[in-house]
N, C-alpha and C. Protein backbone atom coordinates (compact mmCIF):
# COMPACT_ATOMS: atom_id res chain seq x y z
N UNK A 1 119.75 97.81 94.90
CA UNK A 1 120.73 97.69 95.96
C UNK A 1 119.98 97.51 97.29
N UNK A 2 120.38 96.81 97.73
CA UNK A 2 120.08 97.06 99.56
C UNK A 2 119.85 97.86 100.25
N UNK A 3 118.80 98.03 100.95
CA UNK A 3 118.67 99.23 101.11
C UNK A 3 119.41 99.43 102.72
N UNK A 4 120.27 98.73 103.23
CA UNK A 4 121.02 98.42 104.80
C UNK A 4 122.08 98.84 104.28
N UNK A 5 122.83 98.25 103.06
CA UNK A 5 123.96 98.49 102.57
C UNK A 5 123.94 100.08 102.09
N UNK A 6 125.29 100.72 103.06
CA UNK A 6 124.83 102.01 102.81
C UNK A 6 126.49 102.68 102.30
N UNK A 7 126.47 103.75 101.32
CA UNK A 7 127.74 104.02 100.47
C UNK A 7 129.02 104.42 101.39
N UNK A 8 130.10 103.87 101.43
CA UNK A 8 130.93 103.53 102.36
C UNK A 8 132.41 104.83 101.92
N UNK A 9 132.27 104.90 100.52
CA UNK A 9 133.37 105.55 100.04
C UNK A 9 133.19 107.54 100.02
N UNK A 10 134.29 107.93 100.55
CA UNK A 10 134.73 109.38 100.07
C UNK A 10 133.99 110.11 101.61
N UNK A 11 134.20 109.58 102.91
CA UNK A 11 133.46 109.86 103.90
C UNK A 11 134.92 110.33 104.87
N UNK A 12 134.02 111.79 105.59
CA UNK A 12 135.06 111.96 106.84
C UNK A 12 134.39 111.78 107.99
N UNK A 13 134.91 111.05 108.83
CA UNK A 13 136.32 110.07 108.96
C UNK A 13 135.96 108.78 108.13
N UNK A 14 137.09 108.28 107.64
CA UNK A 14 137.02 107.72 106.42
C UNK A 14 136.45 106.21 106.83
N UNK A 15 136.16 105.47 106.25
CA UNK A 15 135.34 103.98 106.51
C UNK A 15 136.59 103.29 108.00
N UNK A 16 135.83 102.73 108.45
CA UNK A 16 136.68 101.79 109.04
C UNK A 16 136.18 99.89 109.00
N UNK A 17 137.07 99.40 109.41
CA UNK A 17 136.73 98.17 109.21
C UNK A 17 135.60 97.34 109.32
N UNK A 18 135.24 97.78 110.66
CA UNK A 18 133.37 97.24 111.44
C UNK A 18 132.25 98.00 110.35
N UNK A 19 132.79 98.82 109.60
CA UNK A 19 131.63 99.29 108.56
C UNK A 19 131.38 98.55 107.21
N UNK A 20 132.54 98.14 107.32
CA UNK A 20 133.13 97.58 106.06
C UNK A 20 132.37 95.79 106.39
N UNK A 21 132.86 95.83 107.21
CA UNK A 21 132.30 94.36 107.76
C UNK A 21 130.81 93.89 108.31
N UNK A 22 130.16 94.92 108.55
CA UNK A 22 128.45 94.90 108.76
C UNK A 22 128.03 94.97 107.23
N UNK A 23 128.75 95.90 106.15
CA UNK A 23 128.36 95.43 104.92
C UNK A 23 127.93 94.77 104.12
N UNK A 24 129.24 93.89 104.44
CA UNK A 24 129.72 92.90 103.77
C UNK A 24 128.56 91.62 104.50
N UNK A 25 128.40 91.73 105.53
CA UNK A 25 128.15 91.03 106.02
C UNK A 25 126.27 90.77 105.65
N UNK A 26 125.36 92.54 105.38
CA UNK A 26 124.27 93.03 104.57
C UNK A 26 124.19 92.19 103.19
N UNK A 27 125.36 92.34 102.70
CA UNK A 27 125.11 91.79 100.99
C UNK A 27 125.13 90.19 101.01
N UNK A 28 126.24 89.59 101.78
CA UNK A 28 126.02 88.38 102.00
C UNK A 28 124.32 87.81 102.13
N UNK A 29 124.19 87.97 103.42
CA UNK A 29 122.99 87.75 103.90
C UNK A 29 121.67 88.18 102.42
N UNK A 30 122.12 89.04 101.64
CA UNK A 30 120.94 89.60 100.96
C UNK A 30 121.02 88.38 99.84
N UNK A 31 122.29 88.23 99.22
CA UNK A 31 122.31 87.52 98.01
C UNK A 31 122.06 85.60 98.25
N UNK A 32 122.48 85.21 99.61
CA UNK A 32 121.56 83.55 100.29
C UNK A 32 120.44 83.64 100.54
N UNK A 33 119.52 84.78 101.13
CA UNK A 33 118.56 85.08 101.46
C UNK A 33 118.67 84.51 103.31
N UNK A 34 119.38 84.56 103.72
CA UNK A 34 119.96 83.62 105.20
C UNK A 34 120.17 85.14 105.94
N UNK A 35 119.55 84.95 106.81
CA UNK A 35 119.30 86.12 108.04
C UNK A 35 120.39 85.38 108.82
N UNK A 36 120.40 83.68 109.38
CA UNK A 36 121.53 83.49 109.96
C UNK A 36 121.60 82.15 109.67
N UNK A 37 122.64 81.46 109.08
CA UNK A 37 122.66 80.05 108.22
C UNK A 37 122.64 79.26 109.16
N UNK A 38 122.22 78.35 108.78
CA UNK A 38 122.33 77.04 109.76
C UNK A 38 123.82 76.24 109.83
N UNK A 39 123.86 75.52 110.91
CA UNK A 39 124.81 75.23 111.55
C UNK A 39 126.19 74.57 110.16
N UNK A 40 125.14 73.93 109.14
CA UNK A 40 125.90 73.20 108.25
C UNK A 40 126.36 74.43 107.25
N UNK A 41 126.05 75.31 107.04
CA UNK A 41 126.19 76.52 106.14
C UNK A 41 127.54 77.67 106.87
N UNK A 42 127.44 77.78 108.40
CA UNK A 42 127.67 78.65 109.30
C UNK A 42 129.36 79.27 108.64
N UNK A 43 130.26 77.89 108.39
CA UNK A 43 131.15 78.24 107.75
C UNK A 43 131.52 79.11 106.33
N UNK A 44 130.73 78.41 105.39
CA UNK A 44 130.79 79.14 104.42
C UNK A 44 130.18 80.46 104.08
N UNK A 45 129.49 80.40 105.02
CA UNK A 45 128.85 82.01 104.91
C UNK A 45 129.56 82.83 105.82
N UNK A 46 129.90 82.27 106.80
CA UNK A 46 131.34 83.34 107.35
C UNK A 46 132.44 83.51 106.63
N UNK A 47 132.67 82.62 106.17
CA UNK A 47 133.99 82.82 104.96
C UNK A 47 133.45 83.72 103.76
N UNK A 48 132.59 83.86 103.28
CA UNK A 48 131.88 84.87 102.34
C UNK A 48 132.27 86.45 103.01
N UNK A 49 131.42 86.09 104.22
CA UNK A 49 131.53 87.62 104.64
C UNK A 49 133.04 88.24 105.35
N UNK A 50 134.08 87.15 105.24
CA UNK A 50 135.81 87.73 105.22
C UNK A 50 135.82 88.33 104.26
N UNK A 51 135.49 87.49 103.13
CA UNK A 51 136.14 87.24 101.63
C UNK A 51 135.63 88.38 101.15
N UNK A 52 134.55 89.01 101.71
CA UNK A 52 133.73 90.30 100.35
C UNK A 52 134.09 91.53 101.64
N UNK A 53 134.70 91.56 102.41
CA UNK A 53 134.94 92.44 103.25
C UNK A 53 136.31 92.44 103.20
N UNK A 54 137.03 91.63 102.87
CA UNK A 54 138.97 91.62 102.41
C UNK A 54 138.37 92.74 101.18
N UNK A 55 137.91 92.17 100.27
CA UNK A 55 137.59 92.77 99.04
C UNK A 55 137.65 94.10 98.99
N UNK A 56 136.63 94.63 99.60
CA UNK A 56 135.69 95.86 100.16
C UNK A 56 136.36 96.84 100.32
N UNK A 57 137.47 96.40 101.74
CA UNK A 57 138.00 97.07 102.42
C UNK A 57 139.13 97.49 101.24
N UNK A 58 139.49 96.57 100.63
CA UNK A 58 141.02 97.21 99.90
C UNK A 58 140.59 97.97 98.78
N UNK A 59 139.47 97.60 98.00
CA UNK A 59 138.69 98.40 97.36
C UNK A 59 138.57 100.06 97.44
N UNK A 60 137.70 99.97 98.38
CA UNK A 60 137.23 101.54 99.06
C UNK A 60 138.83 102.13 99.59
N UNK A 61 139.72 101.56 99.56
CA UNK A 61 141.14 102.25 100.61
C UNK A 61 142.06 102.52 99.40
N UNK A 62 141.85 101.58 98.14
CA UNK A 62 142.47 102.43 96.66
C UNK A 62 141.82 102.95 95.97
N UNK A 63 140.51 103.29 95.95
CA UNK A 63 139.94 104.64 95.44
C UNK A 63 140.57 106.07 95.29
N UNK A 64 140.20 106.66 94.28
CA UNK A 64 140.66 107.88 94.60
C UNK A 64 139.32 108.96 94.02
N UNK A 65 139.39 110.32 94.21
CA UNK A 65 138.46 111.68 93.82
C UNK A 65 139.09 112.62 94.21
N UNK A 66 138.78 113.58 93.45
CA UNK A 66 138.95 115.10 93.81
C UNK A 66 138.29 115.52 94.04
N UNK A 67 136.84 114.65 94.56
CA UNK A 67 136.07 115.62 95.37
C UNK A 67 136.37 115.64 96.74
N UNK A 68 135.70 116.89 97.84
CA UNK A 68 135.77 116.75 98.92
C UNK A 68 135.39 115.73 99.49
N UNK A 69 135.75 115.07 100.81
CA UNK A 69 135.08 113.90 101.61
C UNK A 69 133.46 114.70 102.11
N UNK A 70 132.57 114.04 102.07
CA UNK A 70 131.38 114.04 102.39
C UNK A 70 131.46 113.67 103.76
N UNK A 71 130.48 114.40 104.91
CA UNK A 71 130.48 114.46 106.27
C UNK A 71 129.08 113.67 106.40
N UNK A 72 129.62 113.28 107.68
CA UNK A 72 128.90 111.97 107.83
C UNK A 72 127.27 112.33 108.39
N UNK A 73 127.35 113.02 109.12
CA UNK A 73 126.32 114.02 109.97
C UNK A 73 125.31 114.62 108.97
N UNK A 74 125.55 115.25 107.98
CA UNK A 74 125.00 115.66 106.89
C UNK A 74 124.27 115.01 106.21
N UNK A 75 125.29 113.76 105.67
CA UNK A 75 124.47 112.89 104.49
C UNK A 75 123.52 112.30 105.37
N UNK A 76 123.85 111.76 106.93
CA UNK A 76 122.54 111.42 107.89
C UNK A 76 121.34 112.20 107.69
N UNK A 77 121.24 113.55 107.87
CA UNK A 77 120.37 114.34 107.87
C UNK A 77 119.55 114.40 106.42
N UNK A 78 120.27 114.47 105.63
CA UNK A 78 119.47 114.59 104.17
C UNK A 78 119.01 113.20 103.68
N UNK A 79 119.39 112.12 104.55
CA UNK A 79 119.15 110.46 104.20
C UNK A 79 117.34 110.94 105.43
N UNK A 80 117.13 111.50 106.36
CA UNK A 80 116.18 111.60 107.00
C UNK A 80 115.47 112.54 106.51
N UNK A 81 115.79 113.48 105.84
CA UNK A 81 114.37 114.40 105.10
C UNK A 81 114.21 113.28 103.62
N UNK A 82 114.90 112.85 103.23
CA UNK A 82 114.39 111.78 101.73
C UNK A 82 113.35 111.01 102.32
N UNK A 83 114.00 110.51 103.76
CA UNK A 83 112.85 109.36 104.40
C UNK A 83 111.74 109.67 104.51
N UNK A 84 111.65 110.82 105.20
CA UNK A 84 110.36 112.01 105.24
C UNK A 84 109.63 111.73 104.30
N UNK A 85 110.46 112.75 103.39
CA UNK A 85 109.54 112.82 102.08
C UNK A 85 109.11 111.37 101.39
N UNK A 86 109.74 110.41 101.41
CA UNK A 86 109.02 108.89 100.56
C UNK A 86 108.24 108.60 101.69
N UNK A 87 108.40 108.32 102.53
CA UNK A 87 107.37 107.27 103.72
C UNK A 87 106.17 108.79 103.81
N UNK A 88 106.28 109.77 103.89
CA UNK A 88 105.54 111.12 105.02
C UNK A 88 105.21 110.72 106.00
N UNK A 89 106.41 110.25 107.12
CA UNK A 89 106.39 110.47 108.42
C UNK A 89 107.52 111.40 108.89
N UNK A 90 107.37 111.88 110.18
CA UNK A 90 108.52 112.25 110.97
C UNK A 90 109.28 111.24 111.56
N UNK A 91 110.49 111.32 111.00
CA UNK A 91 111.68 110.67 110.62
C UNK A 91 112.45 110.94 112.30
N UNK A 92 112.29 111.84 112.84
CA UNK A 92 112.92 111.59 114.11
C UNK A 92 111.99 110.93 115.12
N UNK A 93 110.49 110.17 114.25
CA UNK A 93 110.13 109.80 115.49
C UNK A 93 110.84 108.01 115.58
N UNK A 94 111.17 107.63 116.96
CA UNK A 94 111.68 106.39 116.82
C UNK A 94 110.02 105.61 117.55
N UNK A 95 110.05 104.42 116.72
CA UNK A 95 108.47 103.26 116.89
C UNK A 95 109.44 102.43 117.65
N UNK A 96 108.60 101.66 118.63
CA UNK A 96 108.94 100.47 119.20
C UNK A 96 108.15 99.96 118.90
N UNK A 97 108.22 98.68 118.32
CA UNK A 97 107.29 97.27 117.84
C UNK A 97 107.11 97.01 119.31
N UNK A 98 107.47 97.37 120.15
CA UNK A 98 107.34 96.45 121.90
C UNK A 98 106.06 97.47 122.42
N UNK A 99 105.93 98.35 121.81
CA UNK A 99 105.01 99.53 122.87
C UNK A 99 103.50 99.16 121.55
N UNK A 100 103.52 98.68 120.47
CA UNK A 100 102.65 98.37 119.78
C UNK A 100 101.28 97.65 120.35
N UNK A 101 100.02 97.84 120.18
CA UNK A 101 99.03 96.87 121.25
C UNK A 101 97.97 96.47 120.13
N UNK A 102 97.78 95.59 120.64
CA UNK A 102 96.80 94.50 119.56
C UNK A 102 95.13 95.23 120.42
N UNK A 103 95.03 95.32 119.35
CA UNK A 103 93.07 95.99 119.31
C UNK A 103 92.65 94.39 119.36
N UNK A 104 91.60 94.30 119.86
CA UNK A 104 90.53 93.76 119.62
C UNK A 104 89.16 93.88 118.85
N UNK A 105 89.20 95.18 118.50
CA UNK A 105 87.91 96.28 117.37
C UNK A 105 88.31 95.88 115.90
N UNK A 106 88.17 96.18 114.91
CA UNK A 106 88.32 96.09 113.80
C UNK A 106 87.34 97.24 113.42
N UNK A 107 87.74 97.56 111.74
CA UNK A 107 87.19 98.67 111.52
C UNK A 107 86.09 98.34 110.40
N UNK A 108 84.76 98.30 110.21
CA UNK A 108 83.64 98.08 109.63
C UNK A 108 83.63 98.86 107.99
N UNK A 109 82.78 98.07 107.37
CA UNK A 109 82.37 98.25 105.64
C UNK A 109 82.31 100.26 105.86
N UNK A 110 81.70 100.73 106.85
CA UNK A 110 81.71 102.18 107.07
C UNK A 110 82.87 102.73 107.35
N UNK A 111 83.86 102.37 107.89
CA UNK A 111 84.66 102.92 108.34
C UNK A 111 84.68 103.27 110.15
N UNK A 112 83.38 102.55 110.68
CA UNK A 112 82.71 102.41 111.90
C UNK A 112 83.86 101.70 112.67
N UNK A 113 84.37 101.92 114.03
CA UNK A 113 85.52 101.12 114.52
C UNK A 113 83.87 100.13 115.52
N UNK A 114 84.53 98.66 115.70
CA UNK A 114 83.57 97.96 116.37
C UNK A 114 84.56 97.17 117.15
N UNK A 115 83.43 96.70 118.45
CA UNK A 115 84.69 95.77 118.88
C UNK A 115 83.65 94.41 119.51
C-alpha cells in the first residue's frame, strides 16, 4: 500500500471529503506513476481522482463496526513512535531540505573527512 495513503475508516471526527479526496487523489497518482499529468492526460486523471473518491467516500460512509471510533491524535502519536522505531530518528524532529548545505570534503578510504 502507499505509504501517503493513510486508513480513513472508523475515525473521530469521522473522514471528511478533502481526506477522502487527497486519497484518492495518492492512489491515482501511485497506480500512473504521474506526480502531475501532462496537459493531454490532465482530464482523465482528474476524472479518475472524482471517480475513486465518489467511490471512497460512499464506501467508508456505509461501513459499519462495533468497535469504538479511533482518535485521531493517538493513532498520530503511535504512527510517530513506529516511525521512531523503523527509521531510529526523533520523529518530532522536522528537516528542511532548504537548510541542507553541500560540503565540498568528502570522506576518505579511512574514514578521514578531506576537502
Amino acid at each position: 500500500m502507499c505509504r501517503n495513503i493513510k486508513t480513513l475508516f472508523n475515525f473521530d471526527p469521522p473522514v471528511n471529503a478533502d481526506e477522502v479526496r487527497a486519497a484518492s487523489l495518492q492512489f491515482v497518482r501511485k497506480i500512473t506513476g504521474f506526480n502531475k499529468p501532462s496537459k493531454s492526460n490532465e482530464a482523465a486523471f482528474l476524472g479518475a481522482v472524482d471517480e475513486v473518491a465518489s467511490v471512497s467516500y460512499r464506501l467508508l460512509h456505509s461501513l459499519e463496526t462495533s468497535a469504538p471510533p479511533k482518535n485521531r491524535e493517538e493513532e498520530a502519536a503511535k504512527a510517530k513512535v513506529r516511525a521512531a522505531e523503523r527509521f531510529g530518528v526523533n520523529s518530532e524532529v522536522v528537516r528542511d531540505p532548504a537548510s541542507r548545505k553541500r560540503s565540498n570534503s568528502f570522506v576518505g578510504k579511512a574514514g578521514e573527512r578531506s576537502t
